[in-house]
Protein backbone atom coordinates (compact mmCIF):
# COMPACT_ATOMS: atom_id res chain seq x y z
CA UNK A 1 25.40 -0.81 9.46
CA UNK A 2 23.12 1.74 8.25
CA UNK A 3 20.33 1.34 10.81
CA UNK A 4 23.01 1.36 13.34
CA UNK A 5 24.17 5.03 12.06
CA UNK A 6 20.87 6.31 12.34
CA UNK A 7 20.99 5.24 15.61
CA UNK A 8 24.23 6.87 16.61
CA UNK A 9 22.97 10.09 14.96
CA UNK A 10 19.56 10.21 16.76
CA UNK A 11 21.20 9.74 20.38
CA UNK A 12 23.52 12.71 19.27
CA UNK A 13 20.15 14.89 18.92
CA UNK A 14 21.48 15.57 14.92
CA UNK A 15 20.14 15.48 11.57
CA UNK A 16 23.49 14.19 9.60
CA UNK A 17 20.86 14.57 6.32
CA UNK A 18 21.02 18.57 6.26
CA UNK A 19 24.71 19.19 5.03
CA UNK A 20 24.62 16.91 2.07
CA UNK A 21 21.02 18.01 1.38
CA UNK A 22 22.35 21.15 1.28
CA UNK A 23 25.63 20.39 -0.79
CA UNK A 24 23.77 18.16 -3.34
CA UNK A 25 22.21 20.61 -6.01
CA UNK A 26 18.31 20.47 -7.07
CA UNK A 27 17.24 21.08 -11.07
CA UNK A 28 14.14 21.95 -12.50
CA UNK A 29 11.88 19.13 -13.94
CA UNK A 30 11.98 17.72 -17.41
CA UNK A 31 9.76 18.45 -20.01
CA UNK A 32 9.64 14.69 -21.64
CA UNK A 33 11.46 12.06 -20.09
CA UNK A 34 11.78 8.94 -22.46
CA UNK A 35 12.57 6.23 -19.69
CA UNK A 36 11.43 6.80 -16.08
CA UNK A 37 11.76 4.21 -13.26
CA UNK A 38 9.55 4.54 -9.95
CA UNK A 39 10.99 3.34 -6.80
CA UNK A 40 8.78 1.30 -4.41
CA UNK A 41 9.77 -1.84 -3.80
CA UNK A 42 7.53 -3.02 -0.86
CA UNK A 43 5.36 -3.47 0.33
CA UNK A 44 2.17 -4.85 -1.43
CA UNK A 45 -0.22 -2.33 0.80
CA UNK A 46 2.22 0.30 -0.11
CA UNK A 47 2.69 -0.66 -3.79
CA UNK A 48 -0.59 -0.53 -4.52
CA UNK A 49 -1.40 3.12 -3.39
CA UNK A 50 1.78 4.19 -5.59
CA UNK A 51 -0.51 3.30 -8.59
CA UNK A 52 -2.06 6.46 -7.43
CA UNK A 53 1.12 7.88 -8.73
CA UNK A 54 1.83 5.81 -11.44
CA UNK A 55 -1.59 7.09 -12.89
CA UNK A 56 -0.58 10.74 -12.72
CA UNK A 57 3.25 9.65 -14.24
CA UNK A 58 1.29 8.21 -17.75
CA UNK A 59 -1.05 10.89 -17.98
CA UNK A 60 1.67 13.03 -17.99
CA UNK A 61 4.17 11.17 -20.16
CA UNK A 62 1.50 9.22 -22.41
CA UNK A 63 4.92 7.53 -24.54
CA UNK A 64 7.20 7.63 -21.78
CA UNK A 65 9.11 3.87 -21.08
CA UNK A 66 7.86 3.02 -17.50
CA UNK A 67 9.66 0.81 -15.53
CA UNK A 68 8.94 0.04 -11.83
CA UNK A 69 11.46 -1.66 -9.14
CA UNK A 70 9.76 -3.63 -6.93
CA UNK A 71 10.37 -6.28 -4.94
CA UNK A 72 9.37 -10.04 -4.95
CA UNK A 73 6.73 -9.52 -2.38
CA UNK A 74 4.95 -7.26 -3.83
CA UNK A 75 5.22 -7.71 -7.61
CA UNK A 76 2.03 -9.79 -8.09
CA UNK A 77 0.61 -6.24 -7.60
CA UNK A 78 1.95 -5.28 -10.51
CA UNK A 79 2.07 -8.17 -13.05
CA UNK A 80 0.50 -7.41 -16.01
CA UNK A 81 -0.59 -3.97 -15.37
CA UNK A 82 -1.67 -2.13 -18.79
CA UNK A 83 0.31 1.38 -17.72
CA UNK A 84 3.50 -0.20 -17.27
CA UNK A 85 5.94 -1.44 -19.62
CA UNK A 86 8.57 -3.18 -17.32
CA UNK A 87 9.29 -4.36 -13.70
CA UNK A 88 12.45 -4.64 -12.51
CA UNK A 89 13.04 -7.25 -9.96
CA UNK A 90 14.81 -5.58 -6.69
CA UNK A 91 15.00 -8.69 -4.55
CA UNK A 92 13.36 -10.99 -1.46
CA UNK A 93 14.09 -8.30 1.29
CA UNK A 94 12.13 -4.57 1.84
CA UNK A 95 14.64 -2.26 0.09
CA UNK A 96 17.91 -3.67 -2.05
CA UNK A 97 20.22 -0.86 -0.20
CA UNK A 98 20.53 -2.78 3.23
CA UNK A 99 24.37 -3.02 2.95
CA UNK A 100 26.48 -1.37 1.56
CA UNK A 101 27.16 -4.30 -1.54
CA UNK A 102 23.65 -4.46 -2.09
CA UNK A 103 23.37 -0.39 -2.51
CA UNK A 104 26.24 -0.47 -4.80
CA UNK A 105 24.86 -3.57 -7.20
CA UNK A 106 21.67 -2.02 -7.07
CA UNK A 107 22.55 1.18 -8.48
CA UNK A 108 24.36 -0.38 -11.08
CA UNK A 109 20.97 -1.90 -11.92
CA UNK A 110 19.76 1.16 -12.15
CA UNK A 111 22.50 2.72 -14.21
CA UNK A 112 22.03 0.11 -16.68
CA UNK A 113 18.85 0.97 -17.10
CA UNK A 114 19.79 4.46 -18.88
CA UNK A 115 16.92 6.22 -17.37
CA UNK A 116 16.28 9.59 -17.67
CA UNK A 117 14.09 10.15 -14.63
CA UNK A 118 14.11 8.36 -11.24
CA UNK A 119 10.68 8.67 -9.39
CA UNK A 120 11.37 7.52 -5.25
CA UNK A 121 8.58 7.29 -3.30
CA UNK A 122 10.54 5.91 -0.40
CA UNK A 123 11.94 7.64 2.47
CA UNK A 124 15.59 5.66 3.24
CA UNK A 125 18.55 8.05 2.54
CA UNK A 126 20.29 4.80 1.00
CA UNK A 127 17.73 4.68 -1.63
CA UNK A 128 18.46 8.10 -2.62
CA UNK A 129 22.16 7.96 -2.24
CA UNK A 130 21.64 4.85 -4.95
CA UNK A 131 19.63 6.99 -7.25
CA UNK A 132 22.22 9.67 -7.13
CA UNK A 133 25.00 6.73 -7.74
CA UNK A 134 23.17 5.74 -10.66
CA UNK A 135 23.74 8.89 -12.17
CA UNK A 136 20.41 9.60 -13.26
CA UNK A 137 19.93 12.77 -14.74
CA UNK A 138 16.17 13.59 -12.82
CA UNK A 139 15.78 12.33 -9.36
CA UNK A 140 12.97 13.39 -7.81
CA UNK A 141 11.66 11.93 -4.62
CA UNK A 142 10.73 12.20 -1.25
CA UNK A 143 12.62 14.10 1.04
CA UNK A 144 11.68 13.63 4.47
CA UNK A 145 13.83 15.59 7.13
CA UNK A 146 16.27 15.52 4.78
CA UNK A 147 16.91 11.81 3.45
CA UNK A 148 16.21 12.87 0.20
CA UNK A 149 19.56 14.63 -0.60
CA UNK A 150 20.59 12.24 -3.23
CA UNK A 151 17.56 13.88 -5.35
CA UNK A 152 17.39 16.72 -7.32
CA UNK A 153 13.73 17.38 -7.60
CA UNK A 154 12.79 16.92 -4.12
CA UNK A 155 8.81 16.44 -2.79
CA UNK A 156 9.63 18.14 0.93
CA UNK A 157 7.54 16.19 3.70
CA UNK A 158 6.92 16.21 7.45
CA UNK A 159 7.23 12.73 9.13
CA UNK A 160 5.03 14.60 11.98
CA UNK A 161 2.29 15.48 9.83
CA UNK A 162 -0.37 13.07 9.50
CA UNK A 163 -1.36 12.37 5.74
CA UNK A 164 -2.77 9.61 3.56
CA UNK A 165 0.59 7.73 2.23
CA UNK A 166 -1.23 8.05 -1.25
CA UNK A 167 -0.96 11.78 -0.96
CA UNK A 168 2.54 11.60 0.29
CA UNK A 169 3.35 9.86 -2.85
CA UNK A 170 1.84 11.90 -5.37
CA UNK A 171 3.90 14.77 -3.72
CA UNK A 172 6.33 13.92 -5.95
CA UNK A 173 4.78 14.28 -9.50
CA UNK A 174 3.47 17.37 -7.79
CA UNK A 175 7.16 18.29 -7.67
CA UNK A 176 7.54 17.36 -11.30
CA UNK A 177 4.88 19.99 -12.24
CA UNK A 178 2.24 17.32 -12.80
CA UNK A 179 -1.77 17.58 -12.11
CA UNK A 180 -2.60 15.13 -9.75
CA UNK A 181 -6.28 15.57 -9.85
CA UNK A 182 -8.46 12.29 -10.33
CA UNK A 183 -5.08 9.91 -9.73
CA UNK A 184 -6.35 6.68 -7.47
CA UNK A 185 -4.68 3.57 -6.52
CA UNK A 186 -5.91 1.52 -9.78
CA UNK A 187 -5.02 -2.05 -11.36
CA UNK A 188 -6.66 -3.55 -14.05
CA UNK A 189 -9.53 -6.59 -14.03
CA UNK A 190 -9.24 -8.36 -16.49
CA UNK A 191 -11.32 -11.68 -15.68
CA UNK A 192 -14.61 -12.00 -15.00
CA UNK A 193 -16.51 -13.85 -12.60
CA UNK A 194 -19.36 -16.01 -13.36
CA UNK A 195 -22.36 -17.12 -11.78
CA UNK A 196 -25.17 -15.00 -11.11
CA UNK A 197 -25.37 -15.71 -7.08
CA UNK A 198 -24.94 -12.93 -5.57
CA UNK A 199 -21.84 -12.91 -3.00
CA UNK A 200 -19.30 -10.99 -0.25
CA UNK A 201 -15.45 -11.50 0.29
CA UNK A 202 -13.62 -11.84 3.62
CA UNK A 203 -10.60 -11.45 4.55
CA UNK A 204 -9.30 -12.23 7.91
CA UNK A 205 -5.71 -12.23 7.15
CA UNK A 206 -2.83 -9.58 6.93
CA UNK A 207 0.06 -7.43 8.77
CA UNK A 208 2.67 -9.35 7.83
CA UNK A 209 5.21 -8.72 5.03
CA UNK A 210 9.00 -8.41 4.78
CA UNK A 211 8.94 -5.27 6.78
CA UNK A 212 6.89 -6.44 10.07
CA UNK A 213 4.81 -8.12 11.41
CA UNK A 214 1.88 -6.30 12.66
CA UNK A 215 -1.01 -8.97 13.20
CA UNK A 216 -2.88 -6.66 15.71
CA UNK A 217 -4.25 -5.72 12.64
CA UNK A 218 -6.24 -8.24 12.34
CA UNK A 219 -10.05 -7.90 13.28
CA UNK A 220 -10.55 -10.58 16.14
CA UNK A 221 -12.20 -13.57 13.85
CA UNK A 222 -15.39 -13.98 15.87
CA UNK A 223 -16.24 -10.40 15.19
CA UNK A 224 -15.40 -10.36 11.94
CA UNK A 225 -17.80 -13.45 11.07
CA UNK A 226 -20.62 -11.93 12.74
CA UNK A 227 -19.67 -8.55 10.70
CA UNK A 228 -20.37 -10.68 7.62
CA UNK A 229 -23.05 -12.71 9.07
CA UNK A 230 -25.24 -10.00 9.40
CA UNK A 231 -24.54 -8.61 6.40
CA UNK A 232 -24.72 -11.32 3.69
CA UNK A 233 -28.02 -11.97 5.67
CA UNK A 234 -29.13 -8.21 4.57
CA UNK A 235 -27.85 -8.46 0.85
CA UNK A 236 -28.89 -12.23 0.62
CA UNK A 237 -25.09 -13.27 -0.59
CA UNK A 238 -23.56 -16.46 0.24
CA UNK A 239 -19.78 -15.60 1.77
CA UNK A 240 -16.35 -16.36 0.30
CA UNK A 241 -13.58 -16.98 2.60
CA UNK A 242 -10.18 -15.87 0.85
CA UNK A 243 -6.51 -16.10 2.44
CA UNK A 244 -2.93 -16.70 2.08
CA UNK A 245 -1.54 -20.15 1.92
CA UNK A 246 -0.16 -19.68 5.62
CA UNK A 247 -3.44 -18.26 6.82
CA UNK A 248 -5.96 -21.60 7.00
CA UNK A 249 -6.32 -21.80 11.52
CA UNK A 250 -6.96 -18.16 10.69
CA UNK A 251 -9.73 -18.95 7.96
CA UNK A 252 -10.50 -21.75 10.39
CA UNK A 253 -11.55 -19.19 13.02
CA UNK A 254 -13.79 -16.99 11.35
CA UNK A 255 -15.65 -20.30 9.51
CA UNK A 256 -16.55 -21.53 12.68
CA UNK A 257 -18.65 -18.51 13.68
CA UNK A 258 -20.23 -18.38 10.22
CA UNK A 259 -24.07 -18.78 9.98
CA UNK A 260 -22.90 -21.21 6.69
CA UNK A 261 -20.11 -22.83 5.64
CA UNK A 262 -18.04 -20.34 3.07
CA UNK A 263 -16.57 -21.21 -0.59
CA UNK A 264 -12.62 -21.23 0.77
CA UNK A 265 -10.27 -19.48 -1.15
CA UNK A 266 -6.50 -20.15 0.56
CA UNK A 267 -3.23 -19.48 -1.16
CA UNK A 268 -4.80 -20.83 -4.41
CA UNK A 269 -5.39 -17.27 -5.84
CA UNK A 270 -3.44 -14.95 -8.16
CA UNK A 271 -3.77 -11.23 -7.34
CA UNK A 272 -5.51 -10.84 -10.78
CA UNK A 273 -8.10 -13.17 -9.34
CA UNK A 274 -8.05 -12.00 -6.08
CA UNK A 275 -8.66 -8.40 -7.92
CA UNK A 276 -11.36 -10.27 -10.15
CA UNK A 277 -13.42 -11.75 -7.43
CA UNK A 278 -13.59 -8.70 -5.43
CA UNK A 279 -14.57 -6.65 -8.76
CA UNK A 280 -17.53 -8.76 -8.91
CA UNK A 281 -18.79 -9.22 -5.26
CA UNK A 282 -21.27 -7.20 -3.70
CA UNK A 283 -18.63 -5.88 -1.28
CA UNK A 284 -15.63 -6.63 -0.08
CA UNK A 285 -14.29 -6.61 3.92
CA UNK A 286 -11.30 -6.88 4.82
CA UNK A 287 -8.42 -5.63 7.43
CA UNK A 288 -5.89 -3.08 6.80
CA UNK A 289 -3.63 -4.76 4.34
CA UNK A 290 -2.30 -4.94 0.92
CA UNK A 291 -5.10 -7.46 -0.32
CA UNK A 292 -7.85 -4.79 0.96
CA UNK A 293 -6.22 -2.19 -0.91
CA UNK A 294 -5.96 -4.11 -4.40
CA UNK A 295 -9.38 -4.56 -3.94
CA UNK A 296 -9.92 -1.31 -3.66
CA UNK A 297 -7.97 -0.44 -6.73
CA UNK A 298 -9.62 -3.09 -8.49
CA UNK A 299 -13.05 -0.89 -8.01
CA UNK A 300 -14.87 -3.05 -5.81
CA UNK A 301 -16.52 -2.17 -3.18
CA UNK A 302 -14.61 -2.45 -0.16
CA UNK A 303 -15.05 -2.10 3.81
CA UNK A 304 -11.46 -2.02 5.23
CA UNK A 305 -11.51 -2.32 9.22
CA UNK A 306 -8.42 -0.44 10.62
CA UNK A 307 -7.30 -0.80 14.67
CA UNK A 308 -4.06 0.75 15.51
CA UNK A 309 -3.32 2.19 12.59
CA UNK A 310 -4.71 5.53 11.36
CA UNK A 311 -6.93 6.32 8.30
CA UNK A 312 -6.06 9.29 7.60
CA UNK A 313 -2.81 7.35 6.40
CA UNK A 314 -3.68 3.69 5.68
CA UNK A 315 -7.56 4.28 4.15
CA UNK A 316 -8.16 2.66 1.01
CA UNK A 317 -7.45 5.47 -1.60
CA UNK A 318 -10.21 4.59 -4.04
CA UNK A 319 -13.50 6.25 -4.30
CA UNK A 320 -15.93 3.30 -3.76
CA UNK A 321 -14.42 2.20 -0.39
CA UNK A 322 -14.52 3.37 3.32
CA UNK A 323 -12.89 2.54 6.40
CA UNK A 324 -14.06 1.79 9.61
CA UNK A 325 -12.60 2.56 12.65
CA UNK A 326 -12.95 3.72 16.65
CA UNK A 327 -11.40 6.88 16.74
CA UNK A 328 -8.13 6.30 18.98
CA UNK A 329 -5.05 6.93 20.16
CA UNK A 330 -1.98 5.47 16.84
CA UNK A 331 1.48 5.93 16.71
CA UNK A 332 1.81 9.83 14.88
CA UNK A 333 4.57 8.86 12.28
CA UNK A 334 2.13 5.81 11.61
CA UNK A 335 3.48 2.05 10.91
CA UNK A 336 7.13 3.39 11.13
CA UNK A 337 7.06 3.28 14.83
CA UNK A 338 6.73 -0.20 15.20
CA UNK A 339 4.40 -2.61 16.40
CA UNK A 340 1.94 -0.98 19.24
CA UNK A 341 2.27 -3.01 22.72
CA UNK A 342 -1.52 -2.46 24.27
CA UNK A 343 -4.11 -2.56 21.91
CA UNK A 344 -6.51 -4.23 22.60
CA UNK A 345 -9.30 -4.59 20.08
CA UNK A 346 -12.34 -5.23 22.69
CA UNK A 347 -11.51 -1.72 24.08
CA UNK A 348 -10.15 0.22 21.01
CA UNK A 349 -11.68 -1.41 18.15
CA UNK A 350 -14.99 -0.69 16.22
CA UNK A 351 -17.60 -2.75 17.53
CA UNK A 352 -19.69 -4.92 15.68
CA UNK A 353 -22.88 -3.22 16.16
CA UNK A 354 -21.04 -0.08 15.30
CA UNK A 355 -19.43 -2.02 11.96
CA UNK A 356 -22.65 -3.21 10.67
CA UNK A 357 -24.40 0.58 10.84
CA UNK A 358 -21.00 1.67 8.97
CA UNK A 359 -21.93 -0.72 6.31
CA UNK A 360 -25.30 -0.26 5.94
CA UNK A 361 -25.44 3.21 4.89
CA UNK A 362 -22.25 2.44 2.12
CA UNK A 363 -24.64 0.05 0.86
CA UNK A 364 -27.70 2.23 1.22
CA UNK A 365 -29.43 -0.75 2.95
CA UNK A 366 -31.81 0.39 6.03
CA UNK A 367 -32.29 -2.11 9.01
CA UNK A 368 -35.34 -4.21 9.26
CA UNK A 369 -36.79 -4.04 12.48
């Protein structure tokens, strides 16, 4: 129904968002919120960058009550992690407001949560119209052409203008009067790995999640084995293959083109594992998906290899990782315009050659002629 109404309003050339943004009133931020819930409940790419956020909300409120809503997904993200007291469980789908019985039972979840401050770093006007229902007393959130009416601290954003998402997200404890300076994506390692051998972690999977399915994403496999070929060959590190459980033809793929066979890693990991592992690897590769970036945030080293989507929005927002890519034309409003129809990855994409000189100088490693 929703999606639907959109529609209706975009043929009509209208924004139906600018008279209740208008009518709804805006407040000044609080000064010490005991009980503050942040809003992003998919997905696990996305989640992970928020920690950016999350960061700059517990510097801020060091004895603050944070809860986060989040969905199934995308929760292993968060398990366990040391600046979060609670998550609250939204559901299987991408956002709990996709009808109108599911917006309504949602903000009653949220109402029972007697917060004092709602923190949205999503862009549906059905997530803010639930905060409002809820009745929390400090909404602030995104507002992006409007869709943020239901809150009353809003973080005012282009859809046009191209930005990391991380940014985007800490626009709204910018609006709460916050410093945002130092605030990466972060989670916490809290294993160790053992063994002295000296190793590197692919990747080959990603682009899927409950909110599309994007595997053009995906470096082709061939080129990604010869990626790590070359350079576990330079650091002299045997290769670990890693995966979700529905990913082995994919893992298949890339073994077959590897100099050795790898140590196999698929669907038998926790993300505090996953998160480990990386930690402790000479570096990390991987395309851009939610595992790359909670490697990232884990503080590994990590080479993400992006196609058609942009870095400036999708990079890993950590400050030991890069991403590669062959500059070219992406959707402008990024991953919200669907899945691209012609790329092509031997025309668009980074080359290997190209890939390996990337990595080289991250590592500080010069090529032996």
């Amino acid at each position: 129904m929703f999606a639907l109404f959109d529609s209706l309003c975009i043929l009509h050339n209208m924004n139906i968002y600018t008279l209740p943004s208008l009518v709804f009133p805006t407040r000044a931020a609080p000064t010490n919120p005991r009980r503050i819930v942040i809003l992003l409940p998919c997905c696990i790419g996305d989640v992970v960058l928020g920690t950016a956020t999350l960061f700059a909300l517990r510097r801020a409120y060091p004895n603050a009550h944070i809860t986060w809503a989040v969905g199934r997904w995308s929760r292993p993200a968060l398990d366990g992690h040391d600046l979060l007291n609670e998550l609250l469980d939204t559901g299987e789908g991408a956002l709990p407001t996709h009808s109108v019985a599911s917006l309504r039972a949602f903000a009653a979840q949220l109402r029972a949560g007697k917060f004092d401050l709602a923190v949205s770093l999503v862009r549906s006007p059905w997530m803010s119209l639930a905060v409002w229902l809820a009745r929390i007393p400090y909404r602030a959130g995104l507002d992006s052409a409007g869709r943020g009416f239901g809150y009353n601290i809003r973080a005012r954003i282009n859809p046009r203008t191209v930005r990391h998402e991380a940014e985007i997200y800490l626009d709204v404890p910018r609006a709460l009067g916050i410093d945002t300076t130092d605030c990466w994506a972060n989670v916490p390692v809290r294993e160790s790995r053992s063994g002295d051998e000296p190793y590197i972690v692919v990747n080959p999977a990603g682009g899927r999640n409950p909110g599309m399915v994007m595997d053009s994403k995906r470096y082709p496999p061939a080129e990604l084995a010869e990626v790590a070929n070359r350079i576990a060959r330079a650091v002299k590190a045997k290769i670990i293959v890693i995966a979700g459980k529905e990913d082995q033809p994919l893992v298949d793929a890339v073994t077959a083109h590897l100099d050795r066979p790898p140590a196999q890693f698929v669907g038998v990991l926790t993300f505090r594992q996953i998160a480990a592992l990386a930690h402790g690897a000479r570096l990390y590769i991987g395309n851009d998906t939610g595992l790359t970036h909670l490697a990232a945030a884990a503080g590994a080293k990590t080479v993400m290899i992006l196609g058609p989507t942009d870095p400036k929005r999708y990079a890993p927002f950590a400050p030991d990782a890069i991403a590669l890519w062959k500059p070219a034309t992406v959707a402008q409003t990024g991953v919200a315009a669907g899945v691209p129809t012609d790329w092509d990855w031997a025309r668009d994409g980074i080359s290997v050659d190209e890939a390996e000189r990337q990595i080289r100088k991250f590592l500080g490693i010069s090529r032996v002629l």
